[in-house]
Protein backbone atom coordinates (compact mmCIF):
# COMPACT_ATOMS: atom_id res chain seq x y z
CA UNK A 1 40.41 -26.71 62.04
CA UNK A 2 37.43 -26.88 63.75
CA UNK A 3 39.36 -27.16 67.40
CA UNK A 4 40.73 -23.54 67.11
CA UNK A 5 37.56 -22.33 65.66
CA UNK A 6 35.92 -23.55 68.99
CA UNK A 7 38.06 -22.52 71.66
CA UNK A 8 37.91 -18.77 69.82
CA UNK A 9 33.65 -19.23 70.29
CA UNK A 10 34.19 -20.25 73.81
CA UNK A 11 36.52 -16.85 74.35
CA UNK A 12 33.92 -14.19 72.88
CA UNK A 13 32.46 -13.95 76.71
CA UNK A 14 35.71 -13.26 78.24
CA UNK A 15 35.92 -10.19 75.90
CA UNK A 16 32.67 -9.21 76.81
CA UNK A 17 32.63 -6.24 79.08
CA UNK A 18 29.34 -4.20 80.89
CA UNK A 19 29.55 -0.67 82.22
CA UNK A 20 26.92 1.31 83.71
CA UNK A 21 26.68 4.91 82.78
CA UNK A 22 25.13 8.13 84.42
CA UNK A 23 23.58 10.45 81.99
CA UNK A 24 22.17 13.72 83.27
CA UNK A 25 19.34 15.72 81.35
CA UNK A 26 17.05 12.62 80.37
CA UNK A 27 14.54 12.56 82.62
CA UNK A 28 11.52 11.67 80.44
CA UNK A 29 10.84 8.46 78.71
CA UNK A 30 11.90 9.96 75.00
CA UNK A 31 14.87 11.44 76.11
CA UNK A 32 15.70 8.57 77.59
CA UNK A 33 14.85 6.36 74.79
CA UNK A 34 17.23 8.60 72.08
CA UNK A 35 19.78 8.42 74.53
CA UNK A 36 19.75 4.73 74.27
CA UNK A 37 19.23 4.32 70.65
CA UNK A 38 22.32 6.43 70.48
CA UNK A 39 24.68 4.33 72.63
CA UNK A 40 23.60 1.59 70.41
CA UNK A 41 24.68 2.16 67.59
CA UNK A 42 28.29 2.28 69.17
CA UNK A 43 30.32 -0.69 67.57
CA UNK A 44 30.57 -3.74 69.77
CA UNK A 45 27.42 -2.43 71.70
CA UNK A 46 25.04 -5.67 72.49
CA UNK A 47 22.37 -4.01 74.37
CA UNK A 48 21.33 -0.71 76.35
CA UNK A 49 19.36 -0.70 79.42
CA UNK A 50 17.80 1.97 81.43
CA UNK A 51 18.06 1.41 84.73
CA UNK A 52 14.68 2.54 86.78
CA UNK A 53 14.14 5.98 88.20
CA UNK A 54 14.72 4.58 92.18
CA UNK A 55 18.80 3.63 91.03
CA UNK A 56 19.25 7.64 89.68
CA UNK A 57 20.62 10.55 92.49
CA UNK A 58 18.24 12.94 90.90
CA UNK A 59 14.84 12.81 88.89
CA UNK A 60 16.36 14.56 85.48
CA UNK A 61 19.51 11.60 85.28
CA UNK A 62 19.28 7.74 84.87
CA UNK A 63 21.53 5.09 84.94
CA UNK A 64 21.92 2.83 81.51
CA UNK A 65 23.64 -0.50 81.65
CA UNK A 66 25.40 -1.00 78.40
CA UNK A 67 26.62 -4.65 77.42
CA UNK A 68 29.37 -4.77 74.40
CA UNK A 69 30.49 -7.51 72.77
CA UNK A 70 34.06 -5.91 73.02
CA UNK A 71 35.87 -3.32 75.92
CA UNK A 72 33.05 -1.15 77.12
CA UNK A 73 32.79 2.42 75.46
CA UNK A 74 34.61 4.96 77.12
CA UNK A 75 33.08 8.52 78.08
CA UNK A 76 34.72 10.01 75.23
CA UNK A 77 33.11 7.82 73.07
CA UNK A 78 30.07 7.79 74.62
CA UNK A 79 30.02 11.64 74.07
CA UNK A 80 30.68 11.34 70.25
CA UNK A 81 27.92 8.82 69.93
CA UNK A 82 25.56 11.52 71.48
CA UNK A 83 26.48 14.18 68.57
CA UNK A 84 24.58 17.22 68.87
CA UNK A 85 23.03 15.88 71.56
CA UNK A 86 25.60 16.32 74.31
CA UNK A 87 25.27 19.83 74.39
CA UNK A 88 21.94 18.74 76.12
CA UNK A 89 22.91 15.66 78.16
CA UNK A 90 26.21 14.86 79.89
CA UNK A 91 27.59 11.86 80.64
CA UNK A 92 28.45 12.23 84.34
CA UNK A 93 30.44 8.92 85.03
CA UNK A 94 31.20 5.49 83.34
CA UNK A 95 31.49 2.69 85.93
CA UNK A 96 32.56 -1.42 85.43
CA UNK A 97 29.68 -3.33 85.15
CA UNK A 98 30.73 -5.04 88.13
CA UNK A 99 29.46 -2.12 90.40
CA UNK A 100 26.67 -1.58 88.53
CA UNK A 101 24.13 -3.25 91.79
CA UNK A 102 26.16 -0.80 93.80
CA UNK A 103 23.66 2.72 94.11
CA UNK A 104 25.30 6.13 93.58
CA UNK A 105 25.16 8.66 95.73
């Protein structure tokens, strides 16, 4: 019992998925901050980080790296999770986590 019980523990990373996401409108630290807390609270999410200012194409938009526990969230969901805050900020792209050292333009 224990056997299957391991090799399920051992598969949880290869679930796993990162995704780094361009939000436009959250230029300042608070914005930036509800933004986040809001993209946590999206089942599966692990963790949400902003990315600094230098990554971002523009002063008013920042990247966050989000890593799930599960398939990363999609823009649609990402949207939702905003509420009545998308009508403010807009969720410009959604990218694998494996381009996320790769800069925009």
């Amino acid at each position: 019992m224990r056997i299957p019980a391991f090799m399920a523990f051992l598969a949880l990373p290869a679930i796993a998925d990162d995704c780094r996401v361009l939000v436009d409108g959250i230029g300042c630290r608070t914005r930036q901050l509800a933004v986040a807390r809001s993209f946590g609270k999206i089942p599966g999410v692990k963790n949400v980080t902003i990315l600094p200012r230098a990554d971002a194409p523009a002063p008013n938009r920042r990247y966050l790296m989000i890593r799930s526990t599960h398939k990363s969230p999609s823009r649609e969901q990402l949207m939702d999770a905003l509420g009545k805050r998308a009508k403010h900020y807009r969720v410009i792209s959604v990218a694998p986590g494996s381009d996320a050292t790769r800069k925009s333009p």
